[in-house]
PDB file of N, CA and C in Angstrom:
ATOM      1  N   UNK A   1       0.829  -1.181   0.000  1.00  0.00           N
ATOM      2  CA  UNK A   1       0.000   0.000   0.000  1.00  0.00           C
ATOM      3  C   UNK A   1       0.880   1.253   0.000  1.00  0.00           C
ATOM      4  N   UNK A   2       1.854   1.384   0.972  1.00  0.00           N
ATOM      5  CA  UNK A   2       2.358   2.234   1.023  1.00  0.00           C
ATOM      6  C   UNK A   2       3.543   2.585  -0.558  1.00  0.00           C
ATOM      7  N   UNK A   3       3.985   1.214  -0.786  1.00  0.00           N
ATOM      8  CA  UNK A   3       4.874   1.356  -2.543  1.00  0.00           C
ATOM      9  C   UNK A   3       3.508   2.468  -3.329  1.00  0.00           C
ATOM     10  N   UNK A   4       2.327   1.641  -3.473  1.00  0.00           N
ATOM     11  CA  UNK A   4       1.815   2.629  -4.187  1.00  0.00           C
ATOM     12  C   UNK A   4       1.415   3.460  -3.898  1.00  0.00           C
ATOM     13  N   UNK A   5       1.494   4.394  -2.695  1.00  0.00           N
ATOM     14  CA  UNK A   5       1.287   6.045  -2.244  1.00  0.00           C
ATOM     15  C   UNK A   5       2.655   6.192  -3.293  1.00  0.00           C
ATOM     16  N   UNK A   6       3.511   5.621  -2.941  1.00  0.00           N
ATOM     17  CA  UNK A   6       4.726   6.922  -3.387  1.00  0.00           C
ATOM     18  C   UNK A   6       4.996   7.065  -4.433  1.00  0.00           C
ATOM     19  N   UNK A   7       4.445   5.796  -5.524  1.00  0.00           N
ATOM     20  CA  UNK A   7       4.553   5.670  -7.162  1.00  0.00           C
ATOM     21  C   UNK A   7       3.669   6.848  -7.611  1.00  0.00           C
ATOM     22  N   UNK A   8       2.501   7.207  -6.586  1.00  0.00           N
ATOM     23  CA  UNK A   8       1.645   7.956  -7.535  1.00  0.00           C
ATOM     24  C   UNK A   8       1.696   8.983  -6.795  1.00  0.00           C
ATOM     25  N   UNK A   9       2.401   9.193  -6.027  1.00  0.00           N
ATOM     26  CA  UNK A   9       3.440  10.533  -5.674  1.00  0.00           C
ATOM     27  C   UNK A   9       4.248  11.312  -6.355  1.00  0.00           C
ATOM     28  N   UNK A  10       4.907  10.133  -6.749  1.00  0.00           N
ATOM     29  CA  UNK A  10       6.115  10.574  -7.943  1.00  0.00           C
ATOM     30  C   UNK A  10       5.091  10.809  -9.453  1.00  0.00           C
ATOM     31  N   UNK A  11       4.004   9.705 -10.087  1.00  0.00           N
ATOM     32  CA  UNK A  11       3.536  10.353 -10.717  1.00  0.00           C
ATOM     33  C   UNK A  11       3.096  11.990 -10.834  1.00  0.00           C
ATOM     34  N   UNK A  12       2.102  12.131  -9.538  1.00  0.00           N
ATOM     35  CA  UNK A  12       1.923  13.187  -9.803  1.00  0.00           C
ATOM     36  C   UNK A  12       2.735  14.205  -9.714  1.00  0.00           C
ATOM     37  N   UNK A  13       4.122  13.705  -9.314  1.00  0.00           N
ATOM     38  CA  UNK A  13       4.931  15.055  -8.756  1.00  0.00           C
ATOM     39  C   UNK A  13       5.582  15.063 -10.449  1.00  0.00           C
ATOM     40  N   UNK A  14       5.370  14.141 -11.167  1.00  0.00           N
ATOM     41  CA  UNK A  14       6.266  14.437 -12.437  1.00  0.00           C
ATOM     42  C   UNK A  14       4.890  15.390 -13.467  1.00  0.00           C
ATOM     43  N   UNK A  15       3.867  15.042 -13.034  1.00  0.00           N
ATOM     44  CA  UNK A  15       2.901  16.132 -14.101  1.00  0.00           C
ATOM     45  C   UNK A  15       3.044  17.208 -13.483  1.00  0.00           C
ATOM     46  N   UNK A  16       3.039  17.488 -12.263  1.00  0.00           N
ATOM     47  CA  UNK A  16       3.087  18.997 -11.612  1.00  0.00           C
ATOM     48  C   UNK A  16       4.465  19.445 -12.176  1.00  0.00           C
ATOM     49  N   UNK A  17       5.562  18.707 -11.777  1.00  0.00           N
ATOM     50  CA  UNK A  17       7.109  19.321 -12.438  1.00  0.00           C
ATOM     51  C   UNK A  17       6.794  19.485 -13.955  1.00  0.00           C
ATOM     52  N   UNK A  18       6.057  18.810 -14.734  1.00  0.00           N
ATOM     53  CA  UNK A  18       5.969  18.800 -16.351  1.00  0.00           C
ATOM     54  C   UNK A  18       5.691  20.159 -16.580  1.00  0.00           C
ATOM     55  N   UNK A  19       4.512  20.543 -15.886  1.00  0.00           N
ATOM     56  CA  UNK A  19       3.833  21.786 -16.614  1.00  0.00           C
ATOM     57  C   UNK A  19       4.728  22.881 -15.945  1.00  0.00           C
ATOM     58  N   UNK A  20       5.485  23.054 -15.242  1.00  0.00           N
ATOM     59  CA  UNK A  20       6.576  23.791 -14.845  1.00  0.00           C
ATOM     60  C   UNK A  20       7.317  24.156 -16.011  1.00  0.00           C
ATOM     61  N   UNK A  21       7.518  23.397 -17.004  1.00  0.00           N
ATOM     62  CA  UNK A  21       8.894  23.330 -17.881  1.00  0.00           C
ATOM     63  C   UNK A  21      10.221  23.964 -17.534  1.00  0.00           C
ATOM     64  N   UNK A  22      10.841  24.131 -18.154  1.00  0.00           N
ATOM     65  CA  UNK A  22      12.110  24.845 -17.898  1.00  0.00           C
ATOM     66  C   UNK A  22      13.131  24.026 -18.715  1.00  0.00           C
ATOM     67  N   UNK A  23      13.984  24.368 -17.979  1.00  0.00           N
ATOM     68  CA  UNK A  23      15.734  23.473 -18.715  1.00  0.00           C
ATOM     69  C   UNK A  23      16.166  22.507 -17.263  1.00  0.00           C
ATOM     70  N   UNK A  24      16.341  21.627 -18.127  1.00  0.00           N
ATOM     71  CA  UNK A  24      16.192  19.952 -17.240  1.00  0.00           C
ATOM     72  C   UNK A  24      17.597  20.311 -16.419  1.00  0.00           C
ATOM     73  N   UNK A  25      17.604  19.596 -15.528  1.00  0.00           N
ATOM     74  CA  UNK A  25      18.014  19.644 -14.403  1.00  0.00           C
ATOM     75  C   UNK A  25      18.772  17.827 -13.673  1.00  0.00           C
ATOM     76  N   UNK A  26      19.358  17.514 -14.388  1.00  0.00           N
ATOM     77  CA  UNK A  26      19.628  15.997 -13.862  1.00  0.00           C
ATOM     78  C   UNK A  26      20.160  16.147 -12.203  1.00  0.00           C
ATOM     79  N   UNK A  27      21.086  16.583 -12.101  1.00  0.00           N
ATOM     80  CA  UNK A  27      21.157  16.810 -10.336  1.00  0.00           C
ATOM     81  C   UNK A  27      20.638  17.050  -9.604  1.00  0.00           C
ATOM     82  N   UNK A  28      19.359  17.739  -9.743  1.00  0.00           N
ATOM     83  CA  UNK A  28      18.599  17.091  -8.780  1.00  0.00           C
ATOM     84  C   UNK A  28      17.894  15.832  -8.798  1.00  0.00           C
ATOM     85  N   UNK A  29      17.741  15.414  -9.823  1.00  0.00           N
ATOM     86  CA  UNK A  29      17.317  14.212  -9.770  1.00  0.00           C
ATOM     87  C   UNK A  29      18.226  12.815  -9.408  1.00  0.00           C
ATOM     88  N   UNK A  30      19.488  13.211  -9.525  1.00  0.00           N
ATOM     89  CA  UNK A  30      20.653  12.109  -8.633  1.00  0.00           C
ATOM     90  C   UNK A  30      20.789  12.762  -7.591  1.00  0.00           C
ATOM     91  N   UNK A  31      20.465  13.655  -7.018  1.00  0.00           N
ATOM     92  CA  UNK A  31      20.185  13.831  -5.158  1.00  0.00           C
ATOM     93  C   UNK A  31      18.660  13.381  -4.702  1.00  0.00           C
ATOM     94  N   UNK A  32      17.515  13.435  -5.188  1.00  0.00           N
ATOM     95  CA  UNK A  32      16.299  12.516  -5.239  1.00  0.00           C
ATOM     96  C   UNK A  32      16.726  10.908  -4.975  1.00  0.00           C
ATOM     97  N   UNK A  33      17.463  10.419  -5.769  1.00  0.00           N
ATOM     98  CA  UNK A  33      17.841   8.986  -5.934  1.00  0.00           C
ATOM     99  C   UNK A  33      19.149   8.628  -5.115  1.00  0.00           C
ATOM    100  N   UNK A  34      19.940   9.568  -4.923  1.00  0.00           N
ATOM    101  CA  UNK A  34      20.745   9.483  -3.779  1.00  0.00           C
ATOM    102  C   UNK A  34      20.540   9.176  -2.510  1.00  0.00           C
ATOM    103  N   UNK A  35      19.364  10.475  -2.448  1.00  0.00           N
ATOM    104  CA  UNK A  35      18.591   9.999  -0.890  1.00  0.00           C
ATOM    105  C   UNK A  35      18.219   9.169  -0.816  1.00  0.00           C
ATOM    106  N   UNK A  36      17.003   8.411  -1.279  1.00  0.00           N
ATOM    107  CA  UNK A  36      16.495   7.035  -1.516  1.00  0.00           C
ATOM    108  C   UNK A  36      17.565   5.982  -1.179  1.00  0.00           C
ATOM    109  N   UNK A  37      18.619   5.923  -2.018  1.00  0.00           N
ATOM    110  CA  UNK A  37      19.704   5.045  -1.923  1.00  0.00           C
ATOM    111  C   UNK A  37      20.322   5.361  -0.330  1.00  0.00           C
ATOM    112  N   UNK A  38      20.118   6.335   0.218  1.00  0.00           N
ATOM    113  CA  UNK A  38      21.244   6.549   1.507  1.00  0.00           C
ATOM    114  C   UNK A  38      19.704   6.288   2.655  1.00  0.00           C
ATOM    115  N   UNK A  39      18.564   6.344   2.313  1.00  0.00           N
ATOM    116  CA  UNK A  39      17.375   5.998   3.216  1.00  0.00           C
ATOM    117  C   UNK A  39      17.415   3.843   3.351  1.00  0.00           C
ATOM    118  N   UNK A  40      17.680   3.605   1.778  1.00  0.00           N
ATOM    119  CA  UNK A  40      17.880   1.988   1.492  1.00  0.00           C
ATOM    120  C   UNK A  40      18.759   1.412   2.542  1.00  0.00           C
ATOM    121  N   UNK A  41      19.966   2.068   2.157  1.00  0.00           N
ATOM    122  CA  UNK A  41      21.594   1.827   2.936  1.00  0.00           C
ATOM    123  C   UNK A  41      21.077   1.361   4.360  1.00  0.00           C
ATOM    124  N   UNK A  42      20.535   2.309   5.071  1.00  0.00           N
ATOM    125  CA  UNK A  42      20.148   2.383   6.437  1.00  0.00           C
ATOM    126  C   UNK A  42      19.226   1.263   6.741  1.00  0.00           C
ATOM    127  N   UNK A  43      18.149   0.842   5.976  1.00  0.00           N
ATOM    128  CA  UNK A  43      17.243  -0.529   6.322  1.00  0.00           C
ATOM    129  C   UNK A  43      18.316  -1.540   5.967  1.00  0.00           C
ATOM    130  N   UNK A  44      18.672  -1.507   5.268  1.00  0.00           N
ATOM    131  CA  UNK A  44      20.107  -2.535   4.711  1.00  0.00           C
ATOM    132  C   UNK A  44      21.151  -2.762   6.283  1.00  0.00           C
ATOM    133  N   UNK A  45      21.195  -1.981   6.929  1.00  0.00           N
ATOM    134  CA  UNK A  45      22.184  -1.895   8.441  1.00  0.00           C
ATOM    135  C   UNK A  45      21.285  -2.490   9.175  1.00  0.00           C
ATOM    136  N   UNK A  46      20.112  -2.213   9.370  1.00  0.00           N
ATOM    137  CA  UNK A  46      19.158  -2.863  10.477  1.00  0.00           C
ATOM    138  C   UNK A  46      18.928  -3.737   9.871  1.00  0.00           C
ATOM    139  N   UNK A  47      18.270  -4.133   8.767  1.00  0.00           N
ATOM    140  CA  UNK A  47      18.086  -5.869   8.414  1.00  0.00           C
ATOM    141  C   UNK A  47      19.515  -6.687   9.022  1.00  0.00           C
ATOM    142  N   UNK A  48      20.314  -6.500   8.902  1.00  0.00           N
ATOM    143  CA  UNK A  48      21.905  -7.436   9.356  1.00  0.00           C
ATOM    144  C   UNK A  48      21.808  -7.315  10.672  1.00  0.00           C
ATOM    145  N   UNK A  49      20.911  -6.737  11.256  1.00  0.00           N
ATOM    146  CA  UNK A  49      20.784  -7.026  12.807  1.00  0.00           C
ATOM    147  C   UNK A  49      19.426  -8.198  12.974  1.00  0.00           C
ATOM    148  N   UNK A  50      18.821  -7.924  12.208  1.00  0.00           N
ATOM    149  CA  UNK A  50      17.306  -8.687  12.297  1.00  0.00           C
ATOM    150  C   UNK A  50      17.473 -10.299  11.797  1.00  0.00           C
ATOM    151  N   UNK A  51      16.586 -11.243  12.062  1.00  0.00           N
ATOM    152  CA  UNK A  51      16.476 -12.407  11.163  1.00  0.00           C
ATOM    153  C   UNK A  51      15.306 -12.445  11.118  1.00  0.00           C
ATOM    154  N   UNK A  52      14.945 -13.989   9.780  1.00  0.00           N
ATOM    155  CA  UNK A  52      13.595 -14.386   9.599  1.00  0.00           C
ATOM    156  C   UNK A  52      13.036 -13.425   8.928  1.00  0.00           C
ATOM    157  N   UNK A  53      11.528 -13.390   9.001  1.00  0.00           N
ATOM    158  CA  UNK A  53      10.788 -12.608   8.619  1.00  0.00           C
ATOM    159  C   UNK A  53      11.038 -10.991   8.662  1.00  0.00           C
ATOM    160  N   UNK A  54      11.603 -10.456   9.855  1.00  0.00           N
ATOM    161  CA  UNK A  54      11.670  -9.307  10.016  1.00  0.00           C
ATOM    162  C   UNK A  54      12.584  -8.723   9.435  1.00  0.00           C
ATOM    163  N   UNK A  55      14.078  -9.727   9.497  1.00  0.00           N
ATOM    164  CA  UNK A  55      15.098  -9.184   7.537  1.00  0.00           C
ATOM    165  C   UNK A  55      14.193  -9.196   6.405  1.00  0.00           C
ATOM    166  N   UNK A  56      13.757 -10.352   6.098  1.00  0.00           N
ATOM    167  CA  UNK A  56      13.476 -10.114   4.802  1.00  0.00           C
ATOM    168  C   UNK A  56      12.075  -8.934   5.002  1.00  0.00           C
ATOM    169  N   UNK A  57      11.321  -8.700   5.474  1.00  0.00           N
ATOM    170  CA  UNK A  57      10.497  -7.621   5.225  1.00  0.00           C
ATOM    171  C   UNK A  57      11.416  -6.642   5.434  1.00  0.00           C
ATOM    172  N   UNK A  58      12.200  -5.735   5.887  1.00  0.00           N
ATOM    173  CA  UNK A  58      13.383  -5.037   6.259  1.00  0.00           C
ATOM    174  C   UNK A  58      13.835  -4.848   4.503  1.00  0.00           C
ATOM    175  N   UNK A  59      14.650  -5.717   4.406  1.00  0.00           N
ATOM    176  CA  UNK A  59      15.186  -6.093   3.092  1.00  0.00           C
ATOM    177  C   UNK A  59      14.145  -5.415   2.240  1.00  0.00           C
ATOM    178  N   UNK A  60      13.048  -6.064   1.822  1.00  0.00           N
ATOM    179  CA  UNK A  60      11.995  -5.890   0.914  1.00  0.00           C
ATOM    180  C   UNK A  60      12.111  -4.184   0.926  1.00  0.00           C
ATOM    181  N   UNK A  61      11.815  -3.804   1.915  1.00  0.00           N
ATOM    182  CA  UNK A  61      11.480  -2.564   2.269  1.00  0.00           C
ATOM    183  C   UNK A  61      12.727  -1.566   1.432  1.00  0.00           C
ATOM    184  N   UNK A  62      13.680  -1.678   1.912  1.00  0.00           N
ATOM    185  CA  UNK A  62      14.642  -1.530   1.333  1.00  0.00           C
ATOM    186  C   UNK A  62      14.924  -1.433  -0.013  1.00  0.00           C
ATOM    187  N   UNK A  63      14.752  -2.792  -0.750  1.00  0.00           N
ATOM    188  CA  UNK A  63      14.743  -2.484  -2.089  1.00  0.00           C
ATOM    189  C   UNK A  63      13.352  -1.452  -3.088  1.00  0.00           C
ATOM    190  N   UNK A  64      12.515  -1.671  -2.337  1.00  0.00           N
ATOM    191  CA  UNK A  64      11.359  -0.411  -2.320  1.00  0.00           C
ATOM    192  C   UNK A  64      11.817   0.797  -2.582  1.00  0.00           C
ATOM    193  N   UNK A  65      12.201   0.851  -1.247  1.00  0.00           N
ATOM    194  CA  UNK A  65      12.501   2.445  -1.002  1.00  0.00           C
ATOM    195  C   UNK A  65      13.451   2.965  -2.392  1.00  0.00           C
ATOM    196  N   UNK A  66      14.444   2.013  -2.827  1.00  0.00           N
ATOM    197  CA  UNK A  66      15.209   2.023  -4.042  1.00  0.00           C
ATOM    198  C   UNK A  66      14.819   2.518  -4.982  1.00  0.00           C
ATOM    199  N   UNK A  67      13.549   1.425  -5.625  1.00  0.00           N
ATOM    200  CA  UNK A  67      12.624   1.241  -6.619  1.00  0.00           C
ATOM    201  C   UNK A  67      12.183   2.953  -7.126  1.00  0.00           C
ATOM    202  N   UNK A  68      11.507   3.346  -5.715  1.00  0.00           N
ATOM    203  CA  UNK A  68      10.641   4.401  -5.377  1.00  0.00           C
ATOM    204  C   UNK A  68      11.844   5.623  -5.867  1.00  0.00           C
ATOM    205  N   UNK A  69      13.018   5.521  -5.175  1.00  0.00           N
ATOM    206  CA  UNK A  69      14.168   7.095  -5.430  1.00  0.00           C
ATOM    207  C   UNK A  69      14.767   6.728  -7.285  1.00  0.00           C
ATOM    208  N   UNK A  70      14.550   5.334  -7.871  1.00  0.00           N
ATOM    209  CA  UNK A  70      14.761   5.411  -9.343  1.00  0.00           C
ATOM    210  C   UNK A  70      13.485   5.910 -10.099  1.00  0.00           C
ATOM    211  N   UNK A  71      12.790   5.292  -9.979  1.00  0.00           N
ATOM    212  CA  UNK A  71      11.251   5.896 -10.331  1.00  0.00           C
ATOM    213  C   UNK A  71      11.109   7.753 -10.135  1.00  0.00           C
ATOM    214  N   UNK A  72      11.168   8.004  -8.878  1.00  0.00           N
ATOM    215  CA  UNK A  72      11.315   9.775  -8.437  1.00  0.00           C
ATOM    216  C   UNK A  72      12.821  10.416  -9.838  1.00  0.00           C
ATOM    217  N   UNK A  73      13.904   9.670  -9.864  1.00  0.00           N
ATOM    218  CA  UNK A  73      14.879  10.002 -10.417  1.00  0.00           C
ATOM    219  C   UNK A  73      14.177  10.306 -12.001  1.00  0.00           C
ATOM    220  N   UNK A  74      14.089   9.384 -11.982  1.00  0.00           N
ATOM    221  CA  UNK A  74      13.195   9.215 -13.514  1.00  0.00           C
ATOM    222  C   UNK A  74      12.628  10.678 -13.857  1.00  0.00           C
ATOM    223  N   UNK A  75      11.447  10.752 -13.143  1.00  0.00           N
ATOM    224  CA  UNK A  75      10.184  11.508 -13.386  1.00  0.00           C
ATOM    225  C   UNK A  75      10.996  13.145 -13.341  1.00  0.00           C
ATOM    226  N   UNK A  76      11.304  13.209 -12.327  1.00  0.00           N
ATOM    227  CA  UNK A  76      12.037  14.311 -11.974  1.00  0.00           C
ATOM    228  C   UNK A  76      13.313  14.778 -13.266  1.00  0.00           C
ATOM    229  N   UNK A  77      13.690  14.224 -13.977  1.00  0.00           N
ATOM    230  CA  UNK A  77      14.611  14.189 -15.097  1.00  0.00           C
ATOM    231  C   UNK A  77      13.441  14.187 -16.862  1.00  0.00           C
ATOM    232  N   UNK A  78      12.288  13.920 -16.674  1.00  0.00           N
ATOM    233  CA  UNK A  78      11.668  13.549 -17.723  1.00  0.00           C
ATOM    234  C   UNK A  78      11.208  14.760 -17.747  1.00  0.00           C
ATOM    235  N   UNK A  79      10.701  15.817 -16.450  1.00  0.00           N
ATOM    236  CA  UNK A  79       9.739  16.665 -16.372  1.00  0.00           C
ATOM    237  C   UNK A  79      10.357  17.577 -16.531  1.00  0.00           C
ATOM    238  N   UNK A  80      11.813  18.018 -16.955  1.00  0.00           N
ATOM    239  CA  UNK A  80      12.525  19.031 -17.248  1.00  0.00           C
ATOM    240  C   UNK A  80      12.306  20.005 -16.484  1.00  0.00           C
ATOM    241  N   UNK A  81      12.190  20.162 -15.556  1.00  0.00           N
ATOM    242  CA  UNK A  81      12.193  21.039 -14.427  1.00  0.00           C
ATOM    243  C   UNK A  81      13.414  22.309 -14.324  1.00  0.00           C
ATOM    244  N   UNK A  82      13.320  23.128 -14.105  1.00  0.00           N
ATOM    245  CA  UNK A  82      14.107  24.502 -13.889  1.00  0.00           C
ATOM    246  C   UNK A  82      14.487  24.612 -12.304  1.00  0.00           C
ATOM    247  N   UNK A  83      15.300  23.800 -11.968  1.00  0.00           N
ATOM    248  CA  UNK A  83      15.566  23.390 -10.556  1.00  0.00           C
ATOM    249  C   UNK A  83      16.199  24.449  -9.574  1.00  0.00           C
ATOM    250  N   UNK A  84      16.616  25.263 -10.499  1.00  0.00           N
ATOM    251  CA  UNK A  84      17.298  26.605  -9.779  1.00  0.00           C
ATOM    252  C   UNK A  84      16.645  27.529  -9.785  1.00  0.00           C
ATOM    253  N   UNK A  85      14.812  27.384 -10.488  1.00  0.00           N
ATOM    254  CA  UNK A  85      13.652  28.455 -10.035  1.00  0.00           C
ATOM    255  C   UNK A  85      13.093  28.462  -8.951  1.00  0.00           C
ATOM    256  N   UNK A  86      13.571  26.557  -7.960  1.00  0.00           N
ATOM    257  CA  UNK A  86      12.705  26.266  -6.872  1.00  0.00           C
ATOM    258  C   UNK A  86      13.626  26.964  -5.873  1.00  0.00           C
ATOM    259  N   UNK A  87      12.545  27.052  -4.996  1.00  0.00           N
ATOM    260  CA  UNK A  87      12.915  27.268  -3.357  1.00  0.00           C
ATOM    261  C   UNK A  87      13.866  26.029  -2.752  1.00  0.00           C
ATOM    262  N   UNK A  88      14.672  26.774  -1.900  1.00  0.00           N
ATOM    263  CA  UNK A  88      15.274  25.329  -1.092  1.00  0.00           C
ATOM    264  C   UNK A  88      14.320  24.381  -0.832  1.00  0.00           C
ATOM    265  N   UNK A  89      12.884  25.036  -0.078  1.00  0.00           N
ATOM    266  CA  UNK A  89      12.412  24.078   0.810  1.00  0.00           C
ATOM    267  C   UNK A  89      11.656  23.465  -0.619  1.00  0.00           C
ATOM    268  N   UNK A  90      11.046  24.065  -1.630  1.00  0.00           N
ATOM    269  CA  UNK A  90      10.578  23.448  -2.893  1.00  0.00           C
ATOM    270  C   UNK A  90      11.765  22.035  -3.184  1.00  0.00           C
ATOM    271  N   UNK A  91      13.061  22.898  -3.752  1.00  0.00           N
ATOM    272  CA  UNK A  91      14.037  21.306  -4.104  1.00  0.00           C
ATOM    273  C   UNK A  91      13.875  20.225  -2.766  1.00  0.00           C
ATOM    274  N   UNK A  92      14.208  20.701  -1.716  1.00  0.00           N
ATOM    275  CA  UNK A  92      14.062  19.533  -0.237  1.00  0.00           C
ATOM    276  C   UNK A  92      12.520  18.567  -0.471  1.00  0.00           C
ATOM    277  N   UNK A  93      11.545  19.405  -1.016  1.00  0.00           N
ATOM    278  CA  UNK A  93       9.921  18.244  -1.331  1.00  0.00           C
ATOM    279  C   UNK A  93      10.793  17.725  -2.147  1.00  0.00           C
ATOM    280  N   UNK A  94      11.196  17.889  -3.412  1.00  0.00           N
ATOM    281  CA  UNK A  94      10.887  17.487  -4.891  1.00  0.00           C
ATOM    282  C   UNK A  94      12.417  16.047  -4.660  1.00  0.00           C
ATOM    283  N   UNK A  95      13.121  16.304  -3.612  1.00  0.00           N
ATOM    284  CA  UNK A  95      14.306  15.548  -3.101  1.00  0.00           C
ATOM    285  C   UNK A  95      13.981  14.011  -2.569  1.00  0.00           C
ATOM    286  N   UNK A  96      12.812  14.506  -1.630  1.00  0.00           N
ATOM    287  CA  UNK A  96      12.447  13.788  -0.319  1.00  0.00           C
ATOM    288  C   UNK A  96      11.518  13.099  -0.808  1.00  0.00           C
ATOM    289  N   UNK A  97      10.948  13.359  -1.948  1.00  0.00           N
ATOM    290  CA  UNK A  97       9.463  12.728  -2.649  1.00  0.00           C
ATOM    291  C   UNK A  97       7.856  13.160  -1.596  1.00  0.00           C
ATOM    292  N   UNK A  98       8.601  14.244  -0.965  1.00  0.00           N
ATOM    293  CA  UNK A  98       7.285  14.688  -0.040  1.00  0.00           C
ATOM    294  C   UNK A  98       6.442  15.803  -1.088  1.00  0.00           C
TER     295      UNK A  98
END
C-alpha cells in the first residue's frame, strides 16, 4: 500500500514538475535517488541485525525504497524542471518525494 502512495506521488509530482517546464536539471534528480539510496543503505544496516521474517520484510522494504528514489529520479529528469527556479524548501519536497 504504502509502494503505491509513493509511485503515484512521484507520478503526480512528475505532471506537476511537467507543466513547470524549464531546462532539465539531472542533479537534482541524482540527489532525489541518492537519498532514496542513503534511506535503502540504512534498512540494509538494520536488516543485518534482524532475522527471519523481520530481515526479509526489512530487506523488501529496502529495495522499495530504491525502486521508489529510481522511479522519483526518472520523473524528476523527464519533467525538465528549472531546478534553480525552486525554493530550497521546494528542491528539499521534490528531493524527499514529499
Amino acid at each position: 500500500m504504502k509502494r503505491a502512495s509513493i509511485l503515484a506521488a512521484v507520478a503526480g509530482l512528475s505532471l506537476a514538475l511537467a507543466a513547470c517546464g524549464g531546462k532539465g536539471d539531472d542533479k537534482l534528480g541524482e540527489q532525489a535517488q541518492e537519498a532514496a539510496e542513503n534511506k535503502a543503505d540504512k534498512m540494509d544496516a538494520m536488516a543485518d541485525n534482524m532475522s527471519g521474517t523481520a530481515e526479509d520484510l526489512m530487506q523488501a522494504k529496502a529495495d522499495a525504497t530504491r525502486e521508489a528514489g529510481d522511479a522519483r529520479e526518472e520523473a524528476i529528469d523527464e519533467s525538465d524542471i528549472n531546478a534553480a527556479a525552486l525554493t530550497p524548501a521546494e528542491r528539499a519536497k521534490v528531493i524527499n518525494g514529499n
